[in-house]
PDB file of N, CA and C in Angstrom:
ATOM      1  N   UNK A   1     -31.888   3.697   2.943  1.00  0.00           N
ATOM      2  CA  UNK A   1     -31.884   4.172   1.587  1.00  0.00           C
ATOM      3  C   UNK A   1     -30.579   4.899   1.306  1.00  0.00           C
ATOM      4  N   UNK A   2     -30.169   4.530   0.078  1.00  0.00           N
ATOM      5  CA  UNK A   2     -28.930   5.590  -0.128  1.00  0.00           C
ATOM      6  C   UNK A   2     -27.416   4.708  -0.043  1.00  0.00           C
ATOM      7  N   UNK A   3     -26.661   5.559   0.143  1.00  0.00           N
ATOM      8  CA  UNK A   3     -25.270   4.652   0.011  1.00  0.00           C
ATOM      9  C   UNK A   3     -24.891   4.539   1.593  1.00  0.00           C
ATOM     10  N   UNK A   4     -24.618   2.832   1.832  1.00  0.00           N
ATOM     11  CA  UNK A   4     -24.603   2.878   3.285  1.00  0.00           C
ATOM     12  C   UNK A   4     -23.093   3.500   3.938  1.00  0.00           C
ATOM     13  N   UNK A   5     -21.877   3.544   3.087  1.00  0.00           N
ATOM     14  CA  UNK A   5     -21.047   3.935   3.285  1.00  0.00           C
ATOM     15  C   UNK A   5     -20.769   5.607   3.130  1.00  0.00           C
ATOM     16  N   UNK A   6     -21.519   6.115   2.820  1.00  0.00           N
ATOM     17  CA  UNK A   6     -21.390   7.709   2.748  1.00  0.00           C
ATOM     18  C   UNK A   6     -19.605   8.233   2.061  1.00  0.00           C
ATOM     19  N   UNK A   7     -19.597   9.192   3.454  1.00  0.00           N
ATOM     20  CA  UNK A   7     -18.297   9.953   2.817  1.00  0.00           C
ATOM     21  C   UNK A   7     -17.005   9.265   2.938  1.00  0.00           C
ATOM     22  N   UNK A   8     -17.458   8.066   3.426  1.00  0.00           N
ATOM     23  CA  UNK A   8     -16.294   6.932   3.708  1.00  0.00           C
ATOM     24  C   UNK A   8     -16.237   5.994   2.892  1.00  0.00           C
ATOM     25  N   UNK A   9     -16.920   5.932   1.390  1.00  0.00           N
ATOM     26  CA  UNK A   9     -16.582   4.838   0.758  1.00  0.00           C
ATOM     27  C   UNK A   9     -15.503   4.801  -0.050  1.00  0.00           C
ATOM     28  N   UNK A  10     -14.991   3.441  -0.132  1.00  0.00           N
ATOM     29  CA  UNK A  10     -13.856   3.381  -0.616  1.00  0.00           C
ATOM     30  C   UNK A  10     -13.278   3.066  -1.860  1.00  0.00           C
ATOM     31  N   UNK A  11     -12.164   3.040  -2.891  1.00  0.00           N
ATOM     32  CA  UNK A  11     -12.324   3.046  -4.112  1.00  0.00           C
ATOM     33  C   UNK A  11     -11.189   1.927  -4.113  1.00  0.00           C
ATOM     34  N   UNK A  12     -10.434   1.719  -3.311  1.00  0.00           N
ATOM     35  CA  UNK A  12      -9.282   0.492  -2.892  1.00  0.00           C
ATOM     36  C   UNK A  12      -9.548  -0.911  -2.143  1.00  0.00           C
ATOM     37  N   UNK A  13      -9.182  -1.846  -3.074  1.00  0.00           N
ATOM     38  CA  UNK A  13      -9.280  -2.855  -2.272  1.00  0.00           C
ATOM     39  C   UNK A  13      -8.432  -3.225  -2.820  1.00  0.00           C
ATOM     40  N   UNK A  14      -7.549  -4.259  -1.365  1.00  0.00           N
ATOM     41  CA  UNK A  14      -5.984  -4.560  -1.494  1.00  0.00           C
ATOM     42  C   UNK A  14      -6.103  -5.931  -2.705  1.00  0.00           C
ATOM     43  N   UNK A  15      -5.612  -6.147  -3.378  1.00  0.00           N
ATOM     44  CA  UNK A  15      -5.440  -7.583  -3.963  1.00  0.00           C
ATOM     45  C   UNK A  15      -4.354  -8.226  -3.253  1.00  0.00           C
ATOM     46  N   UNK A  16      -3.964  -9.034  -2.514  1.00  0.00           N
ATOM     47  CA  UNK A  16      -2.664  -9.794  -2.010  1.00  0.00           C
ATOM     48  C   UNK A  16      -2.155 -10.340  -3.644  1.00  0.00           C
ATOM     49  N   UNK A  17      -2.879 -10.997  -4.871  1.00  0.00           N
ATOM     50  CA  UNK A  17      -2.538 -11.333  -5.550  1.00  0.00           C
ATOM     51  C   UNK A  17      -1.335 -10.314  -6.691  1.00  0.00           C
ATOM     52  N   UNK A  18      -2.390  -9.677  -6.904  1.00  0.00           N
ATOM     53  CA  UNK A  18      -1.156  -8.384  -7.875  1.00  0.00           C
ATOM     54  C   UNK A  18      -1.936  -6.886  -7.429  1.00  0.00           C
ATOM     55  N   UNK A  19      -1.078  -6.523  -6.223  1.00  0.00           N
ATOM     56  CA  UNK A  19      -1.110  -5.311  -5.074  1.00  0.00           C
ATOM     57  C   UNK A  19      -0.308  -4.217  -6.610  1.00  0.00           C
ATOM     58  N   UNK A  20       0.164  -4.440  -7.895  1.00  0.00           N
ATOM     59  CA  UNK A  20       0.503  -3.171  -8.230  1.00  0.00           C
ATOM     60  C   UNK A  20      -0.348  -2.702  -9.172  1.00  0.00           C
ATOM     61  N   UNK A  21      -0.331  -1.082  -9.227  1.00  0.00           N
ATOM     62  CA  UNK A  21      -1.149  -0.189  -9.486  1.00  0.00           C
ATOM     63  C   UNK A  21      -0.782   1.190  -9.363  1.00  0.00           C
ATOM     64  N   UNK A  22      -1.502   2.319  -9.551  1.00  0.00           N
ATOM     65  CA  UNK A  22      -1.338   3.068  -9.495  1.00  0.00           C
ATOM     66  C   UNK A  22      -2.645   3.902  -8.155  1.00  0.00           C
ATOM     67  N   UNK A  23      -2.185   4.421  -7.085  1.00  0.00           N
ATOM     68  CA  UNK A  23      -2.659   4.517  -5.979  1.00  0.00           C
ATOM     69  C   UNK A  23      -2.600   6.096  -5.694  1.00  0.00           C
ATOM     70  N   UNK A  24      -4.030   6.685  -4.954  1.00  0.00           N
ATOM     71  CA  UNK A  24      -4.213   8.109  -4.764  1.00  0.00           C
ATOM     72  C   UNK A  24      -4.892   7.800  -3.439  1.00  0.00           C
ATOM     73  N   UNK A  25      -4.318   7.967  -2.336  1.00  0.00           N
ATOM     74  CA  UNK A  25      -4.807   7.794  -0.716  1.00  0.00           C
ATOM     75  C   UNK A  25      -5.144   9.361  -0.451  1.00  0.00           C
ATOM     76  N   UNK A  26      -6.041   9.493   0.870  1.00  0.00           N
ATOM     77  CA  UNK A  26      -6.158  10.307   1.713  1.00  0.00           C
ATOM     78  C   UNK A  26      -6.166   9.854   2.824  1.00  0.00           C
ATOM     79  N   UNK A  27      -4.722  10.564   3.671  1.00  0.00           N
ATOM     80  CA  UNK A  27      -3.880   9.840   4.745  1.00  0.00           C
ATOM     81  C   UNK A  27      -4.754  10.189   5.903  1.00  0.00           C
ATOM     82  N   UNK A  28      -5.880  10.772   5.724  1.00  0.00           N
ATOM     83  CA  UNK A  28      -6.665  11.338   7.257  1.00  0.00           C
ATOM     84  C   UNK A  28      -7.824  10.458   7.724  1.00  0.00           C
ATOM     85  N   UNK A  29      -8.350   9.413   6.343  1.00  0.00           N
ATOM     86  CA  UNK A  29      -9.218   7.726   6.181  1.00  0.00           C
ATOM     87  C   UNK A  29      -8.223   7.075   6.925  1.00  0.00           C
ATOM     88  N   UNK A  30      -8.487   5.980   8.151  1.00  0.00           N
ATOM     89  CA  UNK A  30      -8.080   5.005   8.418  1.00  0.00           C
ATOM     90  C   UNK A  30      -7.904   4.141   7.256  1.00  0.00           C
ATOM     91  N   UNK A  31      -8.619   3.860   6.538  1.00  0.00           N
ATOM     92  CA  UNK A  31      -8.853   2.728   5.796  1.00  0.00           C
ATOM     93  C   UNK A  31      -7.710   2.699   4.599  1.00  0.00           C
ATOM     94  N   UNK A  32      -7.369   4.169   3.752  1.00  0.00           N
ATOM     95  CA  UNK A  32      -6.278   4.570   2.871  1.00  0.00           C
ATOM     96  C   UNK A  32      -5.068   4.482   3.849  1.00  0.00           C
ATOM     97  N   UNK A  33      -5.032   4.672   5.284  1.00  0.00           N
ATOM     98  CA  UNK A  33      -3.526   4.605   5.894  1.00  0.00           C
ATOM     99  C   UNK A  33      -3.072   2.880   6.293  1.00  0.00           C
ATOM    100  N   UNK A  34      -4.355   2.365   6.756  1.00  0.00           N
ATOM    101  CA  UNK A  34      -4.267   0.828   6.422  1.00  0.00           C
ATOM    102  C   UNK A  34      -3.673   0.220   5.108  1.00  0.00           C
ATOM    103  N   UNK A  35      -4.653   0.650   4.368  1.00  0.00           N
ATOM    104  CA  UNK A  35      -3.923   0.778   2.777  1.00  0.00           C
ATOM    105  C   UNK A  35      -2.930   0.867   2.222  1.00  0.00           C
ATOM    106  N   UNK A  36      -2.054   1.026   2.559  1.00  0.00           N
ATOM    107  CA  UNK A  36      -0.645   2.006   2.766  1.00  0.00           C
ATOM    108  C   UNK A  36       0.239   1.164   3.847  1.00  0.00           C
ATOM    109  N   UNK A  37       0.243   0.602   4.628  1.00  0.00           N
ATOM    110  CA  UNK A  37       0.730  -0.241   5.901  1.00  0.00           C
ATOM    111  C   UNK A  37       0.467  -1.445   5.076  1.00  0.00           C
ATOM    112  N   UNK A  38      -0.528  -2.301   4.182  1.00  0.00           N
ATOM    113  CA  UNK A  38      -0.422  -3.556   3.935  1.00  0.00           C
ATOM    114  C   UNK A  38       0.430  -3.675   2.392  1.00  0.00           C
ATOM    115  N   UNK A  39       0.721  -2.532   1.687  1.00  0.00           N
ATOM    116  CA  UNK A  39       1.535  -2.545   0.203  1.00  0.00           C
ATOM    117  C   UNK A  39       3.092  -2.695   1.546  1.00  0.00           C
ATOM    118  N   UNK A  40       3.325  -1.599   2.208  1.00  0.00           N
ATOM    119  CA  UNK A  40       4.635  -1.998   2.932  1.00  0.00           C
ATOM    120  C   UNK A  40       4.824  -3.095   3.565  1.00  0.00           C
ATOM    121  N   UNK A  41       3.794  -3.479   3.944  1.00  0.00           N
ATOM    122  CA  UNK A  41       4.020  -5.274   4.951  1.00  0.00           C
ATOM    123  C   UNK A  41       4.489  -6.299   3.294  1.00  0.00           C
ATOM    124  N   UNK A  42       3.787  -5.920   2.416  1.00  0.00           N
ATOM    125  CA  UNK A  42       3.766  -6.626   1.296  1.00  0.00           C
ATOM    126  C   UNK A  42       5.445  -6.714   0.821  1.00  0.00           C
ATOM    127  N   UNK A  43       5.973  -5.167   1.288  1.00  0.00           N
ATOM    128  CA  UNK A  43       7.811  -5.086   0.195  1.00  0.00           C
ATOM    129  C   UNK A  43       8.272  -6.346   1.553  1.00  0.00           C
ATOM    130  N   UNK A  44       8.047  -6.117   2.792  1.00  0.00           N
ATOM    131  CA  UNK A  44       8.801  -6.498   3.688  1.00  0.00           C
ATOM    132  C   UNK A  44       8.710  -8.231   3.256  1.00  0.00           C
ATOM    133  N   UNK A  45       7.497  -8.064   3.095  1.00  0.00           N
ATOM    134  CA  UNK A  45       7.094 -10.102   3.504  1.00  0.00           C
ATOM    135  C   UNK A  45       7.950 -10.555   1.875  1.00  0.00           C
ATOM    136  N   UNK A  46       8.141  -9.852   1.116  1.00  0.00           N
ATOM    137  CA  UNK A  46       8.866 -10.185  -0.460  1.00  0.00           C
ATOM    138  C   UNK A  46      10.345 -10.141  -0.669  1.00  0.00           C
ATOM    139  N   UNK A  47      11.092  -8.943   0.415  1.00  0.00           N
ATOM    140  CA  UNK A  47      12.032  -8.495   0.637  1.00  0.00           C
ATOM    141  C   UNK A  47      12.378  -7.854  -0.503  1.00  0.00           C
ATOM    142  N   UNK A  48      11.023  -6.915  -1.262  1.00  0.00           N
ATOM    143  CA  UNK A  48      11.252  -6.010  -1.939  1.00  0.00           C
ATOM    144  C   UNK A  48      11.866  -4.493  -1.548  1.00  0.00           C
ATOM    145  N   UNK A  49      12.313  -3.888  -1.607  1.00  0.00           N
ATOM    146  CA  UNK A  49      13.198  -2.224  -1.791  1.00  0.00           C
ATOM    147  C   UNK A  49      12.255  -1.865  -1.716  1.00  0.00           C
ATOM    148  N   UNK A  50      11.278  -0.649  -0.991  1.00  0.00           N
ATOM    149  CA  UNK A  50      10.389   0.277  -0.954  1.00  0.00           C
ATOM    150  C   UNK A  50      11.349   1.613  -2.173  1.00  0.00           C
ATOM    151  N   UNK A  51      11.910   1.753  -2.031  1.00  0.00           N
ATOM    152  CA  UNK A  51      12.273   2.839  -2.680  1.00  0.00           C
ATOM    153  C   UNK A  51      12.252   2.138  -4.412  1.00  0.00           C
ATOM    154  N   UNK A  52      12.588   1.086  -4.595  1.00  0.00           N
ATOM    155  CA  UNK A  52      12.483   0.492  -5.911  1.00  0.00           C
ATOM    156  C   UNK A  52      10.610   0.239  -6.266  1.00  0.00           C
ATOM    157  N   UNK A  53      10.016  -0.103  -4.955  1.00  0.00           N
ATOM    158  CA  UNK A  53       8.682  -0.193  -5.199  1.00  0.00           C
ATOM    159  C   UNK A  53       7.584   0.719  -4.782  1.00  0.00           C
ATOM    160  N   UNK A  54       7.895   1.883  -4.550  1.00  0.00           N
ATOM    161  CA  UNK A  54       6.651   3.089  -4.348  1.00  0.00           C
ATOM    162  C   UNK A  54       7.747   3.633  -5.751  1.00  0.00           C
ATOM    163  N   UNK A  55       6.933   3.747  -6.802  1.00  0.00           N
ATOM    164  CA  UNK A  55       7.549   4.888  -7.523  1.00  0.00           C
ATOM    165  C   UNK A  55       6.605   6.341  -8.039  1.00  0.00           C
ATOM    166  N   UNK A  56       7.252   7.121  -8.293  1.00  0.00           N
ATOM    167  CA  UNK A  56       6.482   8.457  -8.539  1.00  0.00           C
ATOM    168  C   UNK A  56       5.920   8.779  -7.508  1.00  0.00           C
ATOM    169  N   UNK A  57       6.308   8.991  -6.091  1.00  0.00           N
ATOM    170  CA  UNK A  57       5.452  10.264  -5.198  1.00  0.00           C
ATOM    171  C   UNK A  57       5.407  11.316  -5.133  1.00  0.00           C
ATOM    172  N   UNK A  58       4.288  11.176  -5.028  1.00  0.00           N
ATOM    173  CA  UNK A  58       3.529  12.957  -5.015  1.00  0.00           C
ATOM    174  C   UNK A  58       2.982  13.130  -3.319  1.00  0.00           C
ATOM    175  N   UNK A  59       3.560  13.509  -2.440  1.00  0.00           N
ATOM    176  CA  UNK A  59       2.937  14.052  -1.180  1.00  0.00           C
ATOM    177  C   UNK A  59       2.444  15.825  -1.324  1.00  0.00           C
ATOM    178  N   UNK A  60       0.866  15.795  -0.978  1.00  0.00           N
ATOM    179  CA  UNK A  60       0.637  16.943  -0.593  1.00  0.00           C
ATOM    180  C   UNK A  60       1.482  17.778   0.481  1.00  0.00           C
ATOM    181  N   UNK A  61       1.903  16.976   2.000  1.00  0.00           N
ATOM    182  CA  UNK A  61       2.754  18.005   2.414  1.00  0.00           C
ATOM    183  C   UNK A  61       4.139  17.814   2.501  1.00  0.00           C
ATOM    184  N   UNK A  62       4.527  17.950   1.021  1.00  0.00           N
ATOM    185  CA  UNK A  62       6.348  17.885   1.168  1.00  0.00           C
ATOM    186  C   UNK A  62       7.054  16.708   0.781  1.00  0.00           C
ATOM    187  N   UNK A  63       8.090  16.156   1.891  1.00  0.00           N
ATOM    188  CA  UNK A  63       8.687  15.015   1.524  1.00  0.00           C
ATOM    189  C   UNK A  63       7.447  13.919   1.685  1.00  0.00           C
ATOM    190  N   UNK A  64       7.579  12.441   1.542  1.00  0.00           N
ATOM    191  CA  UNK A  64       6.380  11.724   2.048  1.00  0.00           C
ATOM    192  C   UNK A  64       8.202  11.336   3.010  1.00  0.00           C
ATOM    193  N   UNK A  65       7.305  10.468   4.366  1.00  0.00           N
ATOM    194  CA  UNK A  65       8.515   9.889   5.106  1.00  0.00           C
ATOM    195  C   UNK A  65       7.850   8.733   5.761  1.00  0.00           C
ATOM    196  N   UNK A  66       8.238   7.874   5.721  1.00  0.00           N
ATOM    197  CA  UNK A  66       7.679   6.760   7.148  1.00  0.00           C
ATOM    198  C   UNK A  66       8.345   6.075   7.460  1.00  0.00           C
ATOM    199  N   UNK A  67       8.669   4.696   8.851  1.00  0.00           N
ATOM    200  CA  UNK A  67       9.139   4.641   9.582  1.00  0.00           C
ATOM    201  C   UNK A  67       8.379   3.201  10.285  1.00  0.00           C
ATOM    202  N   UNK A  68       9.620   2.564  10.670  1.00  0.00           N
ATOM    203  CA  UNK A  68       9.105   1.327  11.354  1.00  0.00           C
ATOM    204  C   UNK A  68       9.405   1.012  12.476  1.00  0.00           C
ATOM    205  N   UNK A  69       8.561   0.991  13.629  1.00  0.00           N
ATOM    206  CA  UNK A  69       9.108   0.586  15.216  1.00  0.00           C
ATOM    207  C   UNK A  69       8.599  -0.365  15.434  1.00  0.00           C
ATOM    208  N   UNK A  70       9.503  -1.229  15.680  1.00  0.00           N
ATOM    209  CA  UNK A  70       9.113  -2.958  16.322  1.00  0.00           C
ATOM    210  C   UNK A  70       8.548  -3.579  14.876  1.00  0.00           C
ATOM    211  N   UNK A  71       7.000  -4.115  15.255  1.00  0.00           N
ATOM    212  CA  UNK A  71       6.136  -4.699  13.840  1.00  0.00           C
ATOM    213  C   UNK A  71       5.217  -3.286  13.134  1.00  0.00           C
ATOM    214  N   UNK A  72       5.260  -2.467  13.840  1.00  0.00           N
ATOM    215  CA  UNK A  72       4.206  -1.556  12.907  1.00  0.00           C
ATOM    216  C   UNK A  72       5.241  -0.106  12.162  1.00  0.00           C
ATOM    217  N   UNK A  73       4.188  -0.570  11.322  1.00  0.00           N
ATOM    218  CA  UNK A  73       4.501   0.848  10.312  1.00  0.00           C
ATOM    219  C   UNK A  73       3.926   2.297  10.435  1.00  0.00           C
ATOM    220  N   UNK A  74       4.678   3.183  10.403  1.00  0.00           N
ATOM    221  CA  UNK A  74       3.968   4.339  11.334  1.00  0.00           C
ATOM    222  C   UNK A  74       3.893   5.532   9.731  1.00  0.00           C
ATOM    223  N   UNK A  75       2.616   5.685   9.886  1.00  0.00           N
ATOM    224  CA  UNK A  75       2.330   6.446   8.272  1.00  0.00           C
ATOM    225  C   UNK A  75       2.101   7.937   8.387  1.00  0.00           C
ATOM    226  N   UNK A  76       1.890   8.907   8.005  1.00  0.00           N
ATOM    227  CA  UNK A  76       1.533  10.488   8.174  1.00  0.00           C
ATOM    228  C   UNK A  76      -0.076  10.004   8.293  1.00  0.00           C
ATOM    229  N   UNK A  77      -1.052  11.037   8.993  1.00  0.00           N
ATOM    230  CA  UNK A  77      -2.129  10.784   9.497  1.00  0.00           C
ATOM    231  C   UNK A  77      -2.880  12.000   8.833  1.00  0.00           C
ATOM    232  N   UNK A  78      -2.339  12.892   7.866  1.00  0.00           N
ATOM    233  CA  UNK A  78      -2.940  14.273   7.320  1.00  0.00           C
ATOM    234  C   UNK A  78      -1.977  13.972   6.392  1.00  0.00           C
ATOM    235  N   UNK A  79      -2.989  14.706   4.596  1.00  0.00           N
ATOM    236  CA  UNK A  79      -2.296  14.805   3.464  1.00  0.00           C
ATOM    237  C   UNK A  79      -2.473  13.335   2.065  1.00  0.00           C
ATOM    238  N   UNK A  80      -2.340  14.039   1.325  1.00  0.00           N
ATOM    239  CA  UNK A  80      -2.428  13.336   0.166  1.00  0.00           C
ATOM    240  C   UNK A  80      -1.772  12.287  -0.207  1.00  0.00           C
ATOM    241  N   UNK A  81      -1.409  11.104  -0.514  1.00  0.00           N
ATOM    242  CA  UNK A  81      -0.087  10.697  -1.057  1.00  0.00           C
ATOM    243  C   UNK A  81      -0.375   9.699  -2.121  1.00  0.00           C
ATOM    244  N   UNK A  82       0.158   9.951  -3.486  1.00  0.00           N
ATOM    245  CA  UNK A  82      -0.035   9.155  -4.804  1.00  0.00           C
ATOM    246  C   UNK A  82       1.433   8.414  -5.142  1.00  0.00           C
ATOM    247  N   UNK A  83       1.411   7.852  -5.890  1.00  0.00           N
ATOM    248  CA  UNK A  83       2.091   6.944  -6.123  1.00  0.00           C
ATOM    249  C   UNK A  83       1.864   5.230  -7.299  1.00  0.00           C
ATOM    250  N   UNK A  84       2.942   5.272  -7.570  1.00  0.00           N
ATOM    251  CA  UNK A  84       3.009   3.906  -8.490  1.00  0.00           C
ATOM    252  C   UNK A  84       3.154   2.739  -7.671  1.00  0.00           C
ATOM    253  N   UNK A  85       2.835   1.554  -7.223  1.00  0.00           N
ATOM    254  CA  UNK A  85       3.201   0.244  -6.911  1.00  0.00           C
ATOM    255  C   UNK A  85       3.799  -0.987  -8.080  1.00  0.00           C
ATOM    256  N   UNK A  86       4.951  -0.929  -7.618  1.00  0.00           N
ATOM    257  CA  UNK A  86       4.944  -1.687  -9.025  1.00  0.00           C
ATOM    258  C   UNK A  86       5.837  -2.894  -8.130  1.00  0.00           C
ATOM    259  N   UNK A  87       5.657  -4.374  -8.523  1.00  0.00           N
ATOM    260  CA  UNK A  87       6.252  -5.187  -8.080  1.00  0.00           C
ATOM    261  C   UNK A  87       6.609  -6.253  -8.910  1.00  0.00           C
ATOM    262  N   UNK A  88       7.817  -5.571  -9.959  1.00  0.00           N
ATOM    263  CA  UNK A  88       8.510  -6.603 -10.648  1.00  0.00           C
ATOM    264  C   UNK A  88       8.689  -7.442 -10.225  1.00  0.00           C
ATOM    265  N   UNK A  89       9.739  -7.437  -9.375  1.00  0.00           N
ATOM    266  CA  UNK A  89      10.482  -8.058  -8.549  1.00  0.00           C
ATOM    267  C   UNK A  89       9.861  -9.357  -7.769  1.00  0.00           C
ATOM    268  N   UNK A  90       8.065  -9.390  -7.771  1.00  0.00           N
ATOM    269  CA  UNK A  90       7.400 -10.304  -7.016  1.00  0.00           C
ATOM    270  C   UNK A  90       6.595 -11.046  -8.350  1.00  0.00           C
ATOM    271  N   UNK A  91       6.804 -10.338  -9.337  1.00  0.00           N
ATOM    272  CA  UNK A  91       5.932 -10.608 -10.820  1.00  0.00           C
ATOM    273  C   UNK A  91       6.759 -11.835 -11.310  1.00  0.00           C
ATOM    274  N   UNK A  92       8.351 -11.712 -10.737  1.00  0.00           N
ATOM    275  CA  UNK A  92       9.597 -12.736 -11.465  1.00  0.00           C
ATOM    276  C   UNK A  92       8.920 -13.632 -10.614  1.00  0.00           C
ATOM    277  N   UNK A  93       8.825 -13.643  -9.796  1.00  0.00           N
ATOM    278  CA  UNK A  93       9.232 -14.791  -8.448  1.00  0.00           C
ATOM    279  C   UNK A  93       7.655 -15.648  -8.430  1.00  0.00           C
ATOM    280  N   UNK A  94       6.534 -14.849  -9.288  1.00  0.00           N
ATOM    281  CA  UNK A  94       5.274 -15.346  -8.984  1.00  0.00           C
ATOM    282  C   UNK A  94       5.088 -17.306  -9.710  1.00  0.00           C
ATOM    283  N   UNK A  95       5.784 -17.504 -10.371  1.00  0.00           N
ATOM    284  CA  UNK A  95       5.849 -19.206 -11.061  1.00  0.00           C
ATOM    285  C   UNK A  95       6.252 -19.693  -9.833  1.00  0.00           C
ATOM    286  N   UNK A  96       6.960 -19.615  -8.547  1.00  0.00           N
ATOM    287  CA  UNK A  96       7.413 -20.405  -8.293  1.00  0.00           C
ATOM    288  C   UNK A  96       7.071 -20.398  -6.728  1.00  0.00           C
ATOM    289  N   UNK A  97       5.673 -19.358  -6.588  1.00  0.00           N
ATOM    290  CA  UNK A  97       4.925 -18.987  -5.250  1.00  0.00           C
ATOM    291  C   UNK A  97       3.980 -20.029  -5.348  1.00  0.00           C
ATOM    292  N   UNK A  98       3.665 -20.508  -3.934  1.00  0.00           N
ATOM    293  CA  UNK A  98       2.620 -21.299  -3.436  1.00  0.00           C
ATOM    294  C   UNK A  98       1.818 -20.298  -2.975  1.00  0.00           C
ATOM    295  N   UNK A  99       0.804 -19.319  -3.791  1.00  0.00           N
ATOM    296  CA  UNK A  99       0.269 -18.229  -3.055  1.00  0.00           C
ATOM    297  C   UNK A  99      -1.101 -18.374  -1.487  1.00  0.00           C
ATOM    298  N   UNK A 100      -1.385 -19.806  -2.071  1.00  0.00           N
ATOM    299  CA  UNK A 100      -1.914 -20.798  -1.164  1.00  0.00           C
ATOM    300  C   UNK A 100      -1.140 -20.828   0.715  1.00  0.00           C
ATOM    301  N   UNK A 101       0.126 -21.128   0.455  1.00  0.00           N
ATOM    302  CA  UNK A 101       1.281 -20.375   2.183  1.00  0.00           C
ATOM    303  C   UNK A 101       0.872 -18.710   2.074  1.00  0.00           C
ATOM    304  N   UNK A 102       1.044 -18.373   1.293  1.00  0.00           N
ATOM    305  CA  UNK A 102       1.493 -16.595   1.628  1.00  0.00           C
ATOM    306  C   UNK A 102       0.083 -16.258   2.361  1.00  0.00           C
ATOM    307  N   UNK A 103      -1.370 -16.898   1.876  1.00  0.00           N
ATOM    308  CA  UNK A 103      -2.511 -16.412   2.144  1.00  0.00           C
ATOM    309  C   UNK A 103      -2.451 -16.395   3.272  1.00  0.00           C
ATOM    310  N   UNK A 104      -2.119 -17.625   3.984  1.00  0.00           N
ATOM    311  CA  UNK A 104      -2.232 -18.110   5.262  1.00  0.00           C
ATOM    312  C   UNK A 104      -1.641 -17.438   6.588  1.00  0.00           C
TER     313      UNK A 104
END
């Protein structure tokens, strides 16, 4: 009875199709830091600018910062972090995507 997801339910789900939005994580959920690791896999796999595509952050503690070793993206694990996603840049390019490959 009740909500099977409790204090863990979630209000995000990724679209691969149009990932932009306006986004309010809590970096201490696996699931919001996952969250957060697949919009960046997203600039990489587009060869979008993260700095052109996170716009407006707001970090609860301070600067926001992250960092890539090898294939993974290494995110803050405590703290707030909001933000704009916006992906012009993949919005131009969408006529001429086989989004059918990218799924895959």
């Amino acid at each position: 009875e009740g909500d099977i997801t409790g204090e863990y339910s979630t209000d995000h789900i990724f679209n691969f199709v149009n990932p932009s939005g306006r986004y309010e994580l809590q970096l201490e959920r696996p699931y919001h830091r996952s969250f957060l690791r697949m919009l960046l896999k997203t600039c990489e796999r587009w060869n979008l600018k993260i700095k052109d595509t996170f716009c407006d952050i707001s970090f609860s503690e301070g600067n926001y910062r992250t960092r890539k070793e090898g294939r993974f993206w290494h995110v803050p694990q405590a703290g707030a972090v909001s933000f704009r996603f916006t992906d012009f840049a993949l919005t131009e390019m969408k006529e001429d995507i086989d989004f059918s490959t990218f799924l895959e």
